[in-house]
Protein backbone atom coordinates (compact mmCIF):
# COMPACT_ATOMS: atom_id res chain seq x y z
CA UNK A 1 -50.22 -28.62 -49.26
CA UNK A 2 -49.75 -25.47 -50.65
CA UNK A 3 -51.60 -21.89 -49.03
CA UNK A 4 -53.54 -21.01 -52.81
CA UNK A 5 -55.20 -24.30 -52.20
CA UNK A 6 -55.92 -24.28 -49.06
CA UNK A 7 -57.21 -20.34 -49.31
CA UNK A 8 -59.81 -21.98 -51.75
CA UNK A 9 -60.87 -24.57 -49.34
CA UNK A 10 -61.26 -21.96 -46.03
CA UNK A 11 -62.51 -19.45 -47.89
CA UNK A 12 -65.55 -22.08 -49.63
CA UNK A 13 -66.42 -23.61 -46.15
CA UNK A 14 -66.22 -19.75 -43.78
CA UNK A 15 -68.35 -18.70 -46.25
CA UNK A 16 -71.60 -20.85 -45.81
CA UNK A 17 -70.99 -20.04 -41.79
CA UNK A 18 -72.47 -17.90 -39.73
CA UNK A 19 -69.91 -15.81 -37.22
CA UNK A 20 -71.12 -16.91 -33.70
CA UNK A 21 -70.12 -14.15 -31.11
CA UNK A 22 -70.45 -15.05 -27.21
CA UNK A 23 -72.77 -13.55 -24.92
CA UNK A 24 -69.90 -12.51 -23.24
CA UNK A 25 -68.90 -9.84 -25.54
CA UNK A 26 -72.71 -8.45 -25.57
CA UNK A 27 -71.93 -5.51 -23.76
CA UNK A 28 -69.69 -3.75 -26.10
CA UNK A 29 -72.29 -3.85 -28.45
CA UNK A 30 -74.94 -2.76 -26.05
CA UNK A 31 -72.25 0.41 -25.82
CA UNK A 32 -71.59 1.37 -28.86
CA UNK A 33 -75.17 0.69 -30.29
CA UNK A 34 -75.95 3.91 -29.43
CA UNK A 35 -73.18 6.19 -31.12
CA UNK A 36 -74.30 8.20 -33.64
CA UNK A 37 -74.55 7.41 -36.94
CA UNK A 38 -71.76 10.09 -38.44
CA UNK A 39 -69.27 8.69 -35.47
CA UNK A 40 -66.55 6.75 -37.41
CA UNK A 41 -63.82 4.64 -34.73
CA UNK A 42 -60.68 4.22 -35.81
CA UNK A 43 -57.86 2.27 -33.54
CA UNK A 44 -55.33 4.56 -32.60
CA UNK A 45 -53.82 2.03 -29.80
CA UNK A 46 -54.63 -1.20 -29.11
CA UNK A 47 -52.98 -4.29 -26.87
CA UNK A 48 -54.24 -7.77 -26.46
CA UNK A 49 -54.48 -9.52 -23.26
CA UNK A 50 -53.44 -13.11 -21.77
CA UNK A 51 -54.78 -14.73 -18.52
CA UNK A 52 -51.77 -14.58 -15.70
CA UNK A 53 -51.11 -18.18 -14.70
CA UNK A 54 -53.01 -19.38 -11.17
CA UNK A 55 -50.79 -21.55 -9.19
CA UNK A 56 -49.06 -21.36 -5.76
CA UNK A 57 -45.07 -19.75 -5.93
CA UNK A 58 -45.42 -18.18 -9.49
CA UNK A 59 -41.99 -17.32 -10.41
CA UNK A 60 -41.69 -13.69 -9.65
CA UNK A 61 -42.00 -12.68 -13.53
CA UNK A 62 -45.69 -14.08 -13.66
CA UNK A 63 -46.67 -12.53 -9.64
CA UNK A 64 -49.38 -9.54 -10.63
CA UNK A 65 -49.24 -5.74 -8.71
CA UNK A 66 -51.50 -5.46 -5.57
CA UNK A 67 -54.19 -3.49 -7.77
CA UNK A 68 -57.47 -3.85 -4.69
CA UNK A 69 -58.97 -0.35 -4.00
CA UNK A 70 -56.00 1.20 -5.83
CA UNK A 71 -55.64 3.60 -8.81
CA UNK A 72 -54.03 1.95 -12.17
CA UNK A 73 -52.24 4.54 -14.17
CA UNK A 74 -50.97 3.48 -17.86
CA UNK A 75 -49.07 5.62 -20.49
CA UNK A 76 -50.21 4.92 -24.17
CA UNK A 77 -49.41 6.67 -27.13
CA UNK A 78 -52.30 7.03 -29.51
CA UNK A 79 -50.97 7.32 -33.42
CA UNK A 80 -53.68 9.21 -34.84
CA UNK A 81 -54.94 12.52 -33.99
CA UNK A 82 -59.23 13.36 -32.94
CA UNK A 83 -61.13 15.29 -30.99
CA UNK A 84 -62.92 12.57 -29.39
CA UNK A 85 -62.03 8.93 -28.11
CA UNK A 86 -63.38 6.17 -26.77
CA UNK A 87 -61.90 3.67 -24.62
CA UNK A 88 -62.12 -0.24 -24.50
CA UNK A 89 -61.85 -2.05 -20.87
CA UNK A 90 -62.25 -5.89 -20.84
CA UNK A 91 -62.77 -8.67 -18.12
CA UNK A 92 -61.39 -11.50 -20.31
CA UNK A 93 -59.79 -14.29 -18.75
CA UNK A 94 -62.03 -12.71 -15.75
CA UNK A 95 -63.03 -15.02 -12.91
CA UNK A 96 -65.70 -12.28 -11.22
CA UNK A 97 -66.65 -9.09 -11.78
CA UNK A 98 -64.58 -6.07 -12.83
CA UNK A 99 -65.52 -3.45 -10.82
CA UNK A 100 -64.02 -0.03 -11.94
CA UNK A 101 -65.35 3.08 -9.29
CA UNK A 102 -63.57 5.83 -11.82
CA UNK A 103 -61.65 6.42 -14.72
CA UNK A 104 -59.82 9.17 -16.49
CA UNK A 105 -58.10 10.16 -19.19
CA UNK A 106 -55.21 13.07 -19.21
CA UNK A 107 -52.27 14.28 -21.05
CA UNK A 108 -48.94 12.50 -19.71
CA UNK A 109 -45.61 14.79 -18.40
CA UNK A 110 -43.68 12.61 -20.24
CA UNK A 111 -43.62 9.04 -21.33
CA UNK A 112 -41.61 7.94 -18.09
CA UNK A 113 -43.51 9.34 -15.08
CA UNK A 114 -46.61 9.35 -13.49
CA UNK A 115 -47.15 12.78 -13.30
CA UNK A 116 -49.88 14.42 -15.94
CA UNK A 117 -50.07 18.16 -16.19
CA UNK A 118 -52.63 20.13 -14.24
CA UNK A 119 -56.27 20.07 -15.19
CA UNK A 120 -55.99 17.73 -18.34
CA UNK A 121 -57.62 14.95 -16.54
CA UNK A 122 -61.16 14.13 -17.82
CA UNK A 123 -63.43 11.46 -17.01
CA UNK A 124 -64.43 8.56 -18.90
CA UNK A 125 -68.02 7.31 -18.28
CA UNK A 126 -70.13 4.30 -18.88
CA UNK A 127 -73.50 5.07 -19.86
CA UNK A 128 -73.01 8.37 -18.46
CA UNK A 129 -71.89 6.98 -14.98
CA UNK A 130 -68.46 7.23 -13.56
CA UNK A 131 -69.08 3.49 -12.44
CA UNK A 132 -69.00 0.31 -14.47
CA UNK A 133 -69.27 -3.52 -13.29
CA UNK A 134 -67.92 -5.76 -15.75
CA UNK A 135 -69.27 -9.13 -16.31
CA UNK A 136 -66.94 -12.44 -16.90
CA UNK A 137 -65.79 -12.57 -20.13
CA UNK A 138 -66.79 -9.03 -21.29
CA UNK A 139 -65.40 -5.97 -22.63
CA UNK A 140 -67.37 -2.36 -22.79
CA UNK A 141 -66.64 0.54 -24.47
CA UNK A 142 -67.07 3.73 -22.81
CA UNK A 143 -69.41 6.65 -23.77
CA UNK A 144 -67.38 9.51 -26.09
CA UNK A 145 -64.34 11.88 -24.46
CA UNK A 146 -64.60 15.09 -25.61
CA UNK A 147 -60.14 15.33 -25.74
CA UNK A 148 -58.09 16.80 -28.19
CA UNK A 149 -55.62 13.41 -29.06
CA UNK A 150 -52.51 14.24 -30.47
CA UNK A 151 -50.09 11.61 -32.61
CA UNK A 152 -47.88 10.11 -30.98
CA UNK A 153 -47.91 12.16 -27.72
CA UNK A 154 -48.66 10.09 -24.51
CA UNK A 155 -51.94 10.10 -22.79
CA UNK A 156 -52.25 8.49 -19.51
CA UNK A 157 -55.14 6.55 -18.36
CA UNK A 158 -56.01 5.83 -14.77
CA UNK A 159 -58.66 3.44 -13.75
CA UNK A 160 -59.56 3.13 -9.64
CA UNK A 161 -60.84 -0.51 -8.98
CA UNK A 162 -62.93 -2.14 -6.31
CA UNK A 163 -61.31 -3.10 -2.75
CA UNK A 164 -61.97 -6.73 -4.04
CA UNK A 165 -60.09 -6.63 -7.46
CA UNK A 166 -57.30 -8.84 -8.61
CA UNK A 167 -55.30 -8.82 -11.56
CA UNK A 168 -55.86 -12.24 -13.30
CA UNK A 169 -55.32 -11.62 -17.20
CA UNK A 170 -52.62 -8.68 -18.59
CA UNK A 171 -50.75 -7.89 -21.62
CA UNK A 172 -47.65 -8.83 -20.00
CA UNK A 173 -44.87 -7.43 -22.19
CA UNK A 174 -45.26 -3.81 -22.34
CA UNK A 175 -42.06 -2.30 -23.14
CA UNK A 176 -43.89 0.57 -21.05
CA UNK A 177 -43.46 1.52 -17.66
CA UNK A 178 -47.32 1.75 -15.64
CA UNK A 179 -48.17 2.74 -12.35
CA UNK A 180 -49.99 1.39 -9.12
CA UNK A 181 -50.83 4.09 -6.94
CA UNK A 182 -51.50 3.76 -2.37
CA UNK A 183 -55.14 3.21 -1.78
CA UNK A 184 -57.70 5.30 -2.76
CA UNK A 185 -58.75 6.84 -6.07
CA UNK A 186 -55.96 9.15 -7.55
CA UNK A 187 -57.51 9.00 -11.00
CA UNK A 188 -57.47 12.96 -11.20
CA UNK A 189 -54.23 13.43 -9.34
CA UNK A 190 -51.21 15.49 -11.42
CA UNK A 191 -48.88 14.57 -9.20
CA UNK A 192 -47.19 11.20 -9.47
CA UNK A 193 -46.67 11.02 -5.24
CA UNK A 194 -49.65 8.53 -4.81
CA UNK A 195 -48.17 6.37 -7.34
CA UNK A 196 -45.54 4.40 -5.68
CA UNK A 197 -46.02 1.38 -7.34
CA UNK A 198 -44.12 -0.20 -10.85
CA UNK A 199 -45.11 -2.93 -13.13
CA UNK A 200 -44.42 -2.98 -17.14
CA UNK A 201 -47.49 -4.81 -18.42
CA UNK A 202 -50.92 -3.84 -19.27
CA UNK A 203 -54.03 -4.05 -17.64
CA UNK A 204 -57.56 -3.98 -18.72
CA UNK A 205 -57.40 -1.44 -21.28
CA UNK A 206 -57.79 -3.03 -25.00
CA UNK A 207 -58.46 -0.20 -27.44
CA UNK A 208 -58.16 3.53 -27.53
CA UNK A 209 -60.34 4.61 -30.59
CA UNK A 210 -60.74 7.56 -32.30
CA UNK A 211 -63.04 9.76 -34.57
CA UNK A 212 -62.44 10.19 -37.73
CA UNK A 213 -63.43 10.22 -41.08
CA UNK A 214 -60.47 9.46 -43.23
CA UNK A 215 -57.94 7.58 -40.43
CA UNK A 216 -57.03 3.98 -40.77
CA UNK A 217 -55.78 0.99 -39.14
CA UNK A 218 -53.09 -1.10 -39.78
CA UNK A 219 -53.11 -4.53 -37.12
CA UNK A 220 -50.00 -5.80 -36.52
CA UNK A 221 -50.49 -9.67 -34.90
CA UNK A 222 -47.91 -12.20 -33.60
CA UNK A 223 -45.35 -13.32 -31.17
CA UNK A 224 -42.66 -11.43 -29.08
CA UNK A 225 -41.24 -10.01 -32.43
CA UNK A 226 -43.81 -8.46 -33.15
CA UNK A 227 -44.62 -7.07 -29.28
CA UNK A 228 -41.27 -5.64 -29.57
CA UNK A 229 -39.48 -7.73 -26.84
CA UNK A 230 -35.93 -6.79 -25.78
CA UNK A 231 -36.52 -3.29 -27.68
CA UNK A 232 -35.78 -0.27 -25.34
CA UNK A 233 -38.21 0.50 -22.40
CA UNK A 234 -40.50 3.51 -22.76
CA UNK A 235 -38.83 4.59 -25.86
CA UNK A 236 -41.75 2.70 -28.58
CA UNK A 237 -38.90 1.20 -30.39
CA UNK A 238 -40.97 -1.86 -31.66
CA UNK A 239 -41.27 -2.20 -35.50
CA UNK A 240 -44.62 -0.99 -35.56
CA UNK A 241 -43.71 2.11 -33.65
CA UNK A 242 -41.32 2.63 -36.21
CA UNK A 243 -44.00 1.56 -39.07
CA UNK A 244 -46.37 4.18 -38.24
CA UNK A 245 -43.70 6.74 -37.55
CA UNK A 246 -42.34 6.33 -40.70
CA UNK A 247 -46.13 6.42 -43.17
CA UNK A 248 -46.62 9.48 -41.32
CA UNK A 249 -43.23 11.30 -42.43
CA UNK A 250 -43.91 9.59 -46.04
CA UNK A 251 -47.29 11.07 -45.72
CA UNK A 252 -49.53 7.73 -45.42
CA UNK A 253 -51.89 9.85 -44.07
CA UNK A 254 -53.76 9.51 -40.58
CA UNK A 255 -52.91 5.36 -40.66
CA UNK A 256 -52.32 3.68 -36.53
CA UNK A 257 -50.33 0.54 -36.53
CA UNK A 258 -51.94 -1.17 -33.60
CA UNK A 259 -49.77 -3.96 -32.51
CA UNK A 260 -51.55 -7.03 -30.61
CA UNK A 261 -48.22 -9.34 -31.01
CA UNK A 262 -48.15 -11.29 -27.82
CA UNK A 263 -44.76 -12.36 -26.40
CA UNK A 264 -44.55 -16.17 -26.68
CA UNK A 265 -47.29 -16.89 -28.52
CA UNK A 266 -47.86 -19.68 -31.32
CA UNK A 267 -49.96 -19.81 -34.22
CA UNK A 268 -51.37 -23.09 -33.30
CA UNK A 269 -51.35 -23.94 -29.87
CA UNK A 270 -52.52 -22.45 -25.94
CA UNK A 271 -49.78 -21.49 -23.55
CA UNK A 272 -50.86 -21.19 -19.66
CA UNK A 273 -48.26 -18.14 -20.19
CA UNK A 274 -48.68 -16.79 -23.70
CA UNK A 275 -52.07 -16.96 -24.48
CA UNK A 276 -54.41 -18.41 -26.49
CA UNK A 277 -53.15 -19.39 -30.24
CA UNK A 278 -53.40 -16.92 -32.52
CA UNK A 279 -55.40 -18.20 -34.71
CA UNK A 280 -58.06 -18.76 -32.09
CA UNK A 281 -57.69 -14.99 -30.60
CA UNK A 282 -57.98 -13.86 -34.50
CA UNK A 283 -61.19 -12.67 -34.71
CA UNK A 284 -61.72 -10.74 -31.18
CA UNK A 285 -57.83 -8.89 -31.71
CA UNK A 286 -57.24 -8.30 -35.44
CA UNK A 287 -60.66 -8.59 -37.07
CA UNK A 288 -62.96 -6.22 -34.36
CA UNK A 289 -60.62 -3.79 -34.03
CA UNK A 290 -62.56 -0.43 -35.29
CA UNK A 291 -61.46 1.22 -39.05
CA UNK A 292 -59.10 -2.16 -39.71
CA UNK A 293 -58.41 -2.05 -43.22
CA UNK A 294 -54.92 -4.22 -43.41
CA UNK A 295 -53.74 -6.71 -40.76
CA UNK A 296 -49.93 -8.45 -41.20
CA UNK A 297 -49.18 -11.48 -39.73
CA UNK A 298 -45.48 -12.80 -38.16
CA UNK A 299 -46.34 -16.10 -36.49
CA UNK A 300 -44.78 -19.83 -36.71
CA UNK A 301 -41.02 -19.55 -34.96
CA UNK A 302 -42.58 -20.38 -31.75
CA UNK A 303 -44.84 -23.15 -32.75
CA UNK A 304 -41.51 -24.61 -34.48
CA UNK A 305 -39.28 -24.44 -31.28
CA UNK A 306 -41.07 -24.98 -28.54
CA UNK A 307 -41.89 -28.67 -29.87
CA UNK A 308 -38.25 -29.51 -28.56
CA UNK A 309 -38.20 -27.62 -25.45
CA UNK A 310 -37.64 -29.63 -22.40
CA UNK A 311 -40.79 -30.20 -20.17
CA UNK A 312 -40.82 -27.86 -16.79
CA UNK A 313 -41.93 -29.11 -13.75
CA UNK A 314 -44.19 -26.28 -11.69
CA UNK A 315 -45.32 -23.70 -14.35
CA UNK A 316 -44.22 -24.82 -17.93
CA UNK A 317 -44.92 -22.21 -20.22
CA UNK A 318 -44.15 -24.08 -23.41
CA UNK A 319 -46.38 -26.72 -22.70
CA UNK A 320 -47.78 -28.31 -24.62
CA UNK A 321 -44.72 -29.22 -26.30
CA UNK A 322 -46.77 -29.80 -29.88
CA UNK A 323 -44.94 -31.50 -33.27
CA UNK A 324 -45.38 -28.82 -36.53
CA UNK A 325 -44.59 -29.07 -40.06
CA UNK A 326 -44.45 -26.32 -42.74
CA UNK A 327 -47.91 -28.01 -43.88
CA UNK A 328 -49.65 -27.68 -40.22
CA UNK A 329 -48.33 -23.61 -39.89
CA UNK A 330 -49.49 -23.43 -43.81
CA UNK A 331 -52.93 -24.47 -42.79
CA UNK A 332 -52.96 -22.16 -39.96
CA UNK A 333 -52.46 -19.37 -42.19
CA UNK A 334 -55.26 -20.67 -44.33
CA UNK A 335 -57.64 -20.11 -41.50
CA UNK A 336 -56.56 -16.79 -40.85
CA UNK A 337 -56.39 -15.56 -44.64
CA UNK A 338 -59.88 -16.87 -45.12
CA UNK A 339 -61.35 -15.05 -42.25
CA UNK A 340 -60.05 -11.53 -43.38
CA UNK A 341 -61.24 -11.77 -46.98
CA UNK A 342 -64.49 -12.78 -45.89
CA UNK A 343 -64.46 -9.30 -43.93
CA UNK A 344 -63.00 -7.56 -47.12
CA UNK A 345 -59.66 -6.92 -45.01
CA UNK A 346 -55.78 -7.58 -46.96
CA UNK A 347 -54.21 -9.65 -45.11
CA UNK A 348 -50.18 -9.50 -45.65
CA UNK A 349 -47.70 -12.44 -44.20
CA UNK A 350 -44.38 -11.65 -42.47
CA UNK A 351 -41.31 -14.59 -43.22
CA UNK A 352 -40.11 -15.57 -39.94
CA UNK A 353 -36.94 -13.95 -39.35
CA UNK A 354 -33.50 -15.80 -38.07
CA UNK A 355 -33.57 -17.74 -34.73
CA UNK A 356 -30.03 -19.40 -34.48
CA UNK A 357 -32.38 -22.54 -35.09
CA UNK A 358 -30.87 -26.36 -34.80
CA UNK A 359 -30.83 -27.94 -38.45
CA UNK A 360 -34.22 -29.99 -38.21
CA UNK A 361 -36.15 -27.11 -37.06
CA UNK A 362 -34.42 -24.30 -39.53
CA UNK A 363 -35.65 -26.17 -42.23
CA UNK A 364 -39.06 -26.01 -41.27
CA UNK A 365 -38.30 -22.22 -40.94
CA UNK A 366 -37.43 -22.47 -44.51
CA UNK A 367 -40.01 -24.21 -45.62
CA UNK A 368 -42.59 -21.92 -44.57
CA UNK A 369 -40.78 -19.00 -45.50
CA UNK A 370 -40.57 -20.05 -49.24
CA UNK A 371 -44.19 -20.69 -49.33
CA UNK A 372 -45.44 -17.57 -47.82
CA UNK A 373 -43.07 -15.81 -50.54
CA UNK A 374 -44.72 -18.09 -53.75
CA UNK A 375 -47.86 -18.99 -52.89
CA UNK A 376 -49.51 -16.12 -53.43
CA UNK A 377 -52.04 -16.56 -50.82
CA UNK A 378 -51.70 -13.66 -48.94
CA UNK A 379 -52.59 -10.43 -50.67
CA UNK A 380 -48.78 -9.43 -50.17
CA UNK A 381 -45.36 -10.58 -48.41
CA UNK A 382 -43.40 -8.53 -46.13
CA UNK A 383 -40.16 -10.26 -45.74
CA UNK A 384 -38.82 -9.66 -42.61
CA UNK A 385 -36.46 -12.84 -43.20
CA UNK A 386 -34.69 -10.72 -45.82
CA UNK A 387 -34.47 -7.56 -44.18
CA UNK A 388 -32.69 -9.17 -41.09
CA UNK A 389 -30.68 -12.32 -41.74
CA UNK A 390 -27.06 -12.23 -42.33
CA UNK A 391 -26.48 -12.75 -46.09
CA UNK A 392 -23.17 -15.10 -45.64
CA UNK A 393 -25.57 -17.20 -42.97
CA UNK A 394 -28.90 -16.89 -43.26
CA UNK A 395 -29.91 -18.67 -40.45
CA UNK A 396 -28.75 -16.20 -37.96
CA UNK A 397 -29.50 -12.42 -37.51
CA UNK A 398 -26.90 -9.93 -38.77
CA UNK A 399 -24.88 -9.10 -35.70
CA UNK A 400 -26.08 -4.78 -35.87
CA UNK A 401 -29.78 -6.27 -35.42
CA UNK A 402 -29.15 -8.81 -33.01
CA UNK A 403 -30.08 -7.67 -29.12
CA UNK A 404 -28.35 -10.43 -28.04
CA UNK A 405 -30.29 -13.42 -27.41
CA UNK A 406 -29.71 -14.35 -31.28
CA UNK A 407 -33.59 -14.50 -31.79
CA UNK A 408 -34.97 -10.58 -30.68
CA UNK A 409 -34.42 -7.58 -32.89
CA UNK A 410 -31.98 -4.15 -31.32
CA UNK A 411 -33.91 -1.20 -31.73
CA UNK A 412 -31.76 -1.24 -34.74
CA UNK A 413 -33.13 -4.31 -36.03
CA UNK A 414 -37.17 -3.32 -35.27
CA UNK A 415 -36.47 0.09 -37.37
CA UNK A 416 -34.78 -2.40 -40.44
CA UNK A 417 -37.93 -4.37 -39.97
CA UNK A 418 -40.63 -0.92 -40.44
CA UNK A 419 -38.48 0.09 -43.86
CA UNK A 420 -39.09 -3.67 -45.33
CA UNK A 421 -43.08 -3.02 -45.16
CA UNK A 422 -43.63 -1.06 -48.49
CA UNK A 423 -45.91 1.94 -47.24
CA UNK A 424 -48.39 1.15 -49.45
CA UNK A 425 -49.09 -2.25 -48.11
CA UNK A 426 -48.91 -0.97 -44.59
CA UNK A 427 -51.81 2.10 -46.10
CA UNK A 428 -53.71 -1.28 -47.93
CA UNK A 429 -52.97 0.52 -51.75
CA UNK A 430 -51.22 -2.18 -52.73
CA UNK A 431 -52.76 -4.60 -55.46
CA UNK A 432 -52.58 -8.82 -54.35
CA UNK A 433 -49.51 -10.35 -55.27
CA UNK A 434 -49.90 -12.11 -59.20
């Protein structure tokens, strides 16, 4: 079946249902119930999060940090400028509490050290307290930060936990070096000497928003592509980097490209590795996120290959090993398209780019592709397919945007990608495709 149909069909049956949001995400809404009225969030960096997998002799890529009674610092680069932030922790995938003793906020050396510069550090409190116990399942936003955020320059944010934390869920792909520090809380130290530790995911931290009146938010949502895999550490060389480098210099205005791709992850179907589908983790990463006005969507090549991936004994992270069609990913979208237009949001699909694909499943590529480009479903295509694929064989990547692994953009490849989104679809301008 074909997406106009099916956009028809979702769209008719979302709208005579009520949204039903868990108890467990009560407690942002208890925090940000009492903002003012004037206050106006906007995104300005966002990540999404997926449970670590709990099993005896993880291979060493899935083993989390020692984080217990230590002080987490993470660099971030906020893309639109305030005066005043607030910041998003969450306890998803949470087994017990998360208890956090102190938090801060400062302005970052550089993008590759631990080391802030002297007295920019300034606390971030939870109902005016400096500690917060998070419940199961929750998230909470944190009272205002009086802090003068700049574009693009990195911020870091340091969070000392209980003597009884553990690191079950993280945004595992980072492209970002972060920082465990000895025991103790360092939140406010400048110096990086307490931070000995290295890891390069995320932690906790969800959302840094902003005020402002006019600023915007673009969502970027998918796989690794999208998450900027293989692009160059702590250099934000991931197509939406590049995206929200480039409205700015076009002058999109104040507009963050907040990407919540997720390395692995599939349209359609859980991973004990790459999190939950996407179009299940829809509404809490794309939809909620504050001043969202246009979210694109690159999601499908996984859900095509892992199908024929050989099962894994111990940790299989492409189980379950799940049979798609053009049709099945084309209904997927439906879902997804029919859930942003019921919150008034544009919604823009990405064609899946070259992946060096075996015959059987490259045609499914196809497929999908050439129905994301006529049906007209979405409110506008960004063809990343195009912008990437070798024109004498379009099944593969053209060798200057290749990293290597035949399925991952170069840095070269991720910039190619940001200058195939029209600005005005990335700014939501643009009129739906006729």
């Amino acid at each position: 079946m074909k997406l106009r149909v099916f956009a028809a069909i979702c769209a008719a049956a979302l709208s005579s249902q009520a949204y039903f949001v868990p108890q467990a995400w009560s407690a942002e809404a208890t925090a940000v119930a009492g903002a003012p009225e004037t206050e106006r969030l906007v995104s300005a960096w966002g990540t999404a999060l997926q449970s670590i997998p709990q099993m005896a002799d993880l291979p060493a890529l899935y083993r989390a940090p020692d984080v217990a009674g230590r002080t987490v610092r993470q660099v971030i680069y906020p893309q639109i400028a305030g005066k005043q932030m607030r910041l998003r922790i969450s306890n998803l995938y949470g087994t017990g509490p998360l208890v956090v003793e102190s938090m801060s906020v400062a302005r970052a050396v550089s993008g590759s050290s631990a080391a802030v510069r002297v007295s920019s550090a300034r606390p971030v409190l939870f109902g005016e307290r400096k500690s917060v116990s998070v419940a199961p399942g929750a998230q909470i936003t944190s009272d205002p930060v009086a802090f003068d955020v700049a574009a693009f320059q990195p911020l870091t944010v340091s969070t000392f936990v209980g003597k009884e934390q553990k690191l079950v869920a993280w945004h595992r792909i980072a492209s970002q070096v972060n920082y465990v520090s000895a025991l103790g809380d360092h939140t406010d130290d400048a110096s990086a000497g307490a931070y000995r530790g290295k890891f390069t995911q995320y932690a906790w931290l969800t959302n840094v928003s902003v005020e402002s009146p006019t600023a915007q938010a673009v969502v970027a949502i998918g796989d690794s592509i999208t998450d900027g895999m293989r692009s160059s550490l702590n250099a934000n060389r991931r197509w939406t980097d590049a995206l929200s480098r480039r409205i700015a210099q076009e002058g999109g205005g104040q507009t963050a490209v907040v990407n919540v791709g997720i390395s692995g992850n599939r349209l359609l179907s859980n991973s004990a590795c790459y999190g939950e589908p996407l179009a299940s983790r829809f509404e809490r990463d794309a939809l909620r996120q504050p001043g969202v006005r246009t979210i694109v969507v690159l999601i499908g090549i996984n859900d095509i290959n892992f199908a024929a991936m050989p099962a894994r004994a111990g940790l299989d992270c492409d189980a379950p090993h799940t049979q798609v069609t053009a049709d099945s990913l084309e209904r997927g979208y439906q879902r997804l398209i029919a859930q942003a237009h019921q919150r008034g949001i544009k919604i823009y699909g990405a064609t899946l780019t070259p992946a060096s694909l075996p015959t059987d499943r490259e045609a499914i590529r196809t497929a999908v592709n050439a129905s994301i480009r006529s049906s007209r479903a979405f409110d506008g295509v960004v063809d990343f397919d195009q912008a990437l694929r070798d024109p004498a064989r379009p099944s593969v990547l053209q060798r200057r945007y290749d990293s290597g692994d035949h399925v991952h953009p170069s840095d070269a490849g991720y910039a190619a990608m940001a200058a195939a989104v029209p600005v005005d679809v990335a700014t939501g301008r643009a009129k739906q495709t006729q």
